[in-house]
N, C-alpha and C. Protein backbone atom coordinates (compact mmCIF):
# COMPACT_ATOMS: atom_id res chain seq x y z
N UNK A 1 -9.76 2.92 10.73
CA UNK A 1 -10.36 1.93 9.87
C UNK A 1 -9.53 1.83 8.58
N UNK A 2 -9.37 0.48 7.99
CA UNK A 2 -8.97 -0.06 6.81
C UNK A 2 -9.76 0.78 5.77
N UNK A 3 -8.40 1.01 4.28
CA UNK A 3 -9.42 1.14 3.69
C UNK A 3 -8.61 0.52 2.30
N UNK A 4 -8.83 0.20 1.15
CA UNK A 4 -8.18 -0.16 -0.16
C UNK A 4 -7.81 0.62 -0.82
N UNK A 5 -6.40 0.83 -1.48
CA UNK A 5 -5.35 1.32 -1.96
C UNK A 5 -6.23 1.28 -3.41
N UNK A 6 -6.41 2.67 -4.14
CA UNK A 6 -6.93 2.17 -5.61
C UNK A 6 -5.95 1.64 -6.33
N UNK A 7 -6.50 0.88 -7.73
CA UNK A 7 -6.07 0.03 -8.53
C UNK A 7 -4.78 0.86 -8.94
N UNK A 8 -4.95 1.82 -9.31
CA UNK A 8 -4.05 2.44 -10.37
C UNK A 8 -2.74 2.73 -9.58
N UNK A 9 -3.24 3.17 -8.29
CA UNK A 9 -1.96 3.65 -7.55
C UNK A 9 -0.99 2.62 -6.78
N UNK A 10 -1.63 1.22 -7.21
CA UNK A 10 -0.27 0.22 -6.23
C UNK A 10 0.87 0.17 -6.97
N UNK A 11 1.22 0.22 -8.55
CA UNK A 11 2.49 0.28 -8.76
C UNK A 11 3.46 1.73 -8.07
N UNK A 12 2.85 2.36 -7.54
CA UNK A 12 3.64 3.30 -7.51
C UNK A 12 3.71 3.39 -5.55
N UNK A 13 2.63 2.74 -5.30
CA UNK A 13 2.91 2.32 -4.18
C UNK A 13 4.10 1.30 -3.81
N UNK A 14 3.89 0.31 -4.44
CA UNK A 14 5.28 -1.04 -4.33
C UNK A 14 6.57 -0.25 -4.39
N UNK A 15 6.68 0.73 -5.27
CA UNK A 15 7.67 1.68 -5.53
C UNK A 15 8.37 2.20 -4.39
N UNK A 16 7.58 2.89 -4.02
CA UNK A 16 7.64 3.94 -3.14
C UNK A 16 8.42 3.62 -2.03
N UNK A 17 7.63 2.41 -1.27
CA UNK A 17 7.92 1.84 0.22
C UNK A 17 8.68 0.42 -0.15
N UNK A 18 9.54 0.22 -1.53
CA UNK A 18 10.24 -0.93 -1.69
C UNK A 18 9.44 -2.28 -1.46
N UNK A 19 8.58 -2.29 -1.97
CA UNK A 19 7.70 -3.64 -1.48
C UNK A 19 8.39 -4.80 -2.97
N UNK A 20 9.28 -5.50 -2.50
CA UNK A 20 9.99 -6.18 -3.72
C UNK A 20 9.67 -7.99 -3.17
N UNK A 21 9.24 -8.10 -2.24
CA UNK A 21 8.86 -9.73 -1.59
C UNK A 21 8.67 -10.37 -3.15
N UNK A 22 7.43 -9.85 -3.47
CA UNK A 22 6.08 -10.30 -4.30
C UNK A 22 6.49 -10.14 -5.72
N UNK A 23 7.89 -9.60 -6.31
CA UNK A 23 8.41 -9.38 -7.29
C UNK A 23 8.46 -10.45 -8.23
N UNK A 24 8.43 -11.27 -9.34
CA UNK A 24 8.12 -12.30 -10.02
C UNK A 24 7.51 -12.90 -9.39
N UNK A 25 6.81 -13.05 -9.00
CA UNK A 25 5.42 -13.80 -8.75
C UNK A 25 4.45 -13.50 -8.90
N UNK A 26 3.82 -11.69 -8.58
CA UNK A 26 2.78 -11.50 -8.51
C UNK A 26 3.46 -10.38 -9.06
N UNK A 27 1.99 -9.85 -10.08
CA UNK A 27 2.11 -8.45 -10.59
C UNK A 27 1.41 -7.61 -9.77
N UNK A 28 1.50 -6.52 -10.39
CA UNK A 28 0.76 -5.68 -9.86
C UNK A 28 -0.38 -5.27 -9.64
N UNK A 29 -1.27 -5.71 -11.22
CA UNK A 29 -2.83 -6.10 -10.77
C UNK A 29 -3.72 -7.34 -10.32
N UNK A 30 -2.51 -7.93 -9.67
CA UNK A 30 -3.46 -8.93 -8.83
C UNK A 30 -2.89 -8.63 -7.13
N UNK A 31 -2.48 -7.53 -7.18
CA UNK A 31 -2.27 -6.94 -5.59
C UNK A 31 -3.17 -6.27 -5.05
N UNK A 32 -3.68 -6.45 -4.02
CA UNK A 32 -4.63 -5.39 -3.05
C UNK A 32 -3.67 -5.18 -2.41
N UNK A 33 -3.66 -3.43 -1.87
CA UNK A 33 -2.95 -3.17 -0.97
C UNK A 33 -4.25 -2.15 0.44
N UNK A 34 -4.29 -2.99 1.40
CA UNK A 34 -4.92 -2.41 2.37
C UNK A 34 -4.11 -1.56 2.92
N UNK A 35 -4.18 -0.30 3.76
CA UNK A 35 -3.70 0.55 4.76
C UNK A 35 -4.70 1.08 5.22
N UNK A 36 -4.10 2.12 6.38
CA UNK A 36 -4.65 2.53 7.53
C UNK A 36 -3.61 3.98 7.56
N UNK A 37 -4.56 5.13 7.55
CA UNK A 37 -4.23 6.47 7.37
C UNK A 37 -4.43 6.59 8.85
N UNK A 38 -3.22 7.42 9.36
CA UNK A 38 -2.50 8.31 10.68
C UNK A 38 -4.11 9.24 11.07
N UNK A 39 -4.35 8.98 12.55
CA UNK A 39 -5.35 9.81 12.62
C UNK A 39 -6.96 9.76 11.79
N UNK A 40 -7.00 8.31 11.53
CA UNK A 40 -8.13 7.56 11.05
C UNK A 40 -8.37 8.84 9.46
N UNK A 41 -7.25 9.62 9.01
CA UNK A 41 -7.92 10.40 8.15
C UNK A 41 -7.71 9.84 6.38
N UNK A 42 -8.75 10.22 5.80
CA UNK A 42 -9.21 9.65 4.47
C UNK A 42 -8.62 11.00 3.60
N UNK A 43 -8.27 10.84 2.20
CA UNK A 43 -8.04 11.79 1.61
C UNK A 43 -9.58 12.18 0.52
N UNK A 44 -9.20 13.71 0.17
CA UNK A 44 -10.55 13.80 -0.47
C UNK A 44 -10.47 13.24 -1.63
N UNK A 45 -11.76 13.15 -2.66
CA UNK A 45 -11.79 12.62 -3.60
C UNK A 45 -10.87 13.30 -4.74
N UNK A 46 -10.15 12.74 -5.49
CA UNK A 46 -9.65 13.20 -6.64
C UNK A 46 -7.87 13.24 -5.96
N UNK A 47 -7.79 13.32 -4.14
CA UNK A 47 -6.44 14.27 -3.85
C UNK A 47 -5.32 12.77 -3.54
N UNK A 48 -6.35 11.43 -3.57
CA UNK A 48 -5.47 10.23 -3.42
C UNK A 48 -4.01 10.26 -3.76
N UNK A 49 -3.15 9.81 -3.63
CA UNK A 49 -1.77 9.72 -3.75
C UNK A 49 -1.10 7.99 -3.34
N UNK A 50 -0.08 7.56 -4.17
CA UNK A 50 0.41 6.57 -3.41
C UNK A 50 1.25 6.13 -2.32
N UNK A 51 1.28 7.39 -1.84
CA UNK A 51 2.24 7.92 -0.21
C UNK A 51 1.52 8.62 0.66
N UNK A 52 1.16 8.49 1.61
CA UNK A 52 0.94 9.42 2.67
C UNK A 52 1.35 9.02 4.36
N UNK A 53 0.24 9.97 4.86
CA UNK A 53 0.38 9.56 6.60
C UNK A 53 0.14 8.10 6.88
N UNK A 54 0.58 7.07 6.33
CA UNK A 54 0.14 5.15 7.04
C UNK A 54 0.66 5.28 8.25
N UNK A 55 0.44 4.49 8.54
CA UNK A 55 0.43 3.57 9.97
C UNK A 55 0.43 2.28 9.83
N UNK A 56 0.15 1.58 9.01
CA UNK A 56 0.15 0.62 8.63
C UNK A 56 -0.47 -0.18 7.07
N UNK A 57 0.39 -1.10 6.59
CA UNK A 57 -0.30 -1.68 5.47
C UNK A 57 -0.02 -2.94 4.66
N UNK A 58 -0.82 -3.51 4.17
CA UNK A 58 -0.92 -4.93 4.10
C UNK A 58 -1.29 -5.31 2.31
N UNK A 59 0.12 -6.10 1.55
CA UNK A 59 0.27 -6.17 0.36
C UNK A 59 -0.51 -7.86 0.50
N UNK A 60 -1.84 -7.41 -0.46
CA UNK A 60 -1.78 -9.21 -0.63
C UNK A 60 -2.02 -9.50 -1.71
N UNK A 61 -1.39 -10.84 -2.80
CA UNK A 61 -1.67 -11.24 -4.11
C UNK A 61 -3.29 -12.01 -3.91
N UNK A 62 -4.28 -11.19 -4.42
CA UNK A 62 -5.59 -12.04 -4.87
C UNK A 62 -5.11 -13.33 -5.52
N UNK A 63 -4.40 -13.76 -6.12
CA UNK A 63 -4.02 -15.21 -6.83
C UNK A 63 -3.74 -16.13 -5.72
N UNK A 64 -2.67 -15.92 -5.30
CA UNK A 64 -1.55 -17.07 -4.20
C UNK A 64 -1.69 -17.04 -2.92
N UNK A 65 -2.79 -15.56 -2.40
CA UNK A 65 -2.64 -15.37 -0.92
C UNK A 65 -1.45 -14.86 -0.19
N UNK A 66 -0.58 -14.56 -1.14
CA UNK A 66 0.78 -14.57 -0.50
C UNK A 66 0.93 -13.08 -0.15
N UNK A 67 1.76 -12.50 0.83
CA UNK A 67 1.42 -10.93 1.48
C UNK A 67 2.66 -10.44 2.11
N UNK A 68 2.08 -9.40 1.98
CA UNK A 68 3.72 -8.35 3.03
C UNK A 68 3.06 -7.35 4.04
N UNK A 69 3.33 -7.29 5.46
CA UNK A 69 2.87 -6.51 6.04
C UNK A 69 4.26 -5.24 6.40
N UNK A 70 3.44 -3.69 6.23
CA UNK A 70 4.49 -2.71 5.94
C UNK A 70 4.07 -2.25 7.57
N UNK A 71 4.93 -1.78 8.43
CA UNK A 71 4.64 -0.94 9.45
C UNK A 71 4.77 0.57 9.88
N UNK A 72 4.47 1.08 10.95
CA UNK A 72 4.58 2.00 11.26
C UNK A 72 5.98 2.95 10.68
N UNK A 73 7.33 2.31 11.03
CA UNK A 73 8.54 2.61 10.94
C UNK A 73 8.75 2.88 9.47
N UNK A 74 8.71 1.46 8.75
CA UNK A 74 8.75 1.12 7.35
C UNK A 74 7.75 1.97 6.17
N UNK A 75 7.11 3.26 6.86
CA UNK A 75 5.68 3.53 6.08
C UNK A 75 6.72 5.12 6.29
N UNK A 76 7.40 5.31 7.65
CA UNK A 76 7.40 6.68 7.75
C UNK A 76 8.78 7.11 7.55
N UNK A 77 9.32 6.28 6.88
CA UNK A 77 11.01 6.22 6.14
C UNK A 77 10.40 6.98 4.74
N UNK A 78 9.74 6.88 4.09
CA UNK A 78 9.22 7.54 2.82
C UNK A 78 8.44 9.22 2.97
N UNK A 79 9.52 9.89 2.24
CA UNK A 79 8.74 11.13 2.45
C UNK A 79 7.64 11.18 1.61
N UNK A 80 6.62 11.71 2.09
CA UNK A 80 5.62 12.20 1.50
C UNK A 80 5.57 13.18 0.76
């Protein structure tokens, strides 16, 4: 199951996994970033991070609609 990337951690998410599409156009707090943790697993409270086990994940600007989908491959090029 999907779950939402917190607020604080998408700049460092975009970072991380090169997400540069959305670069002058959209900032950073008008990005949701959905993913999907390896093994349906959730991290505990407080242990969030802007890298982990994905499988998949999905950049979208709340303003323009406009989006980047990250995959399997593209998620597991980034060490954790």
């Amino acid at each position: 199951m999907a779950r939402i990337l917190p607020d604080q951690l998408v700049p460092d998410f975009l970072k991380a996994y090169s997400v540069t599409k959305l670069d002058g156009r959209c900032s950073a707090d008008q990005l949701t970033v959905k993913i999907w943790d390896r093994y349906g697993t959730n991290p505990t409270d407080g242990e969030e991070k802007a890298t982990g086990s994905f499988i998949a994940a999905i950049v979208i600007c709340d303003e323009c609609s406009e989006g980047v989908e990250l995959h399997r491959a593209e998620l597991e090029a980034v060490e954790n």
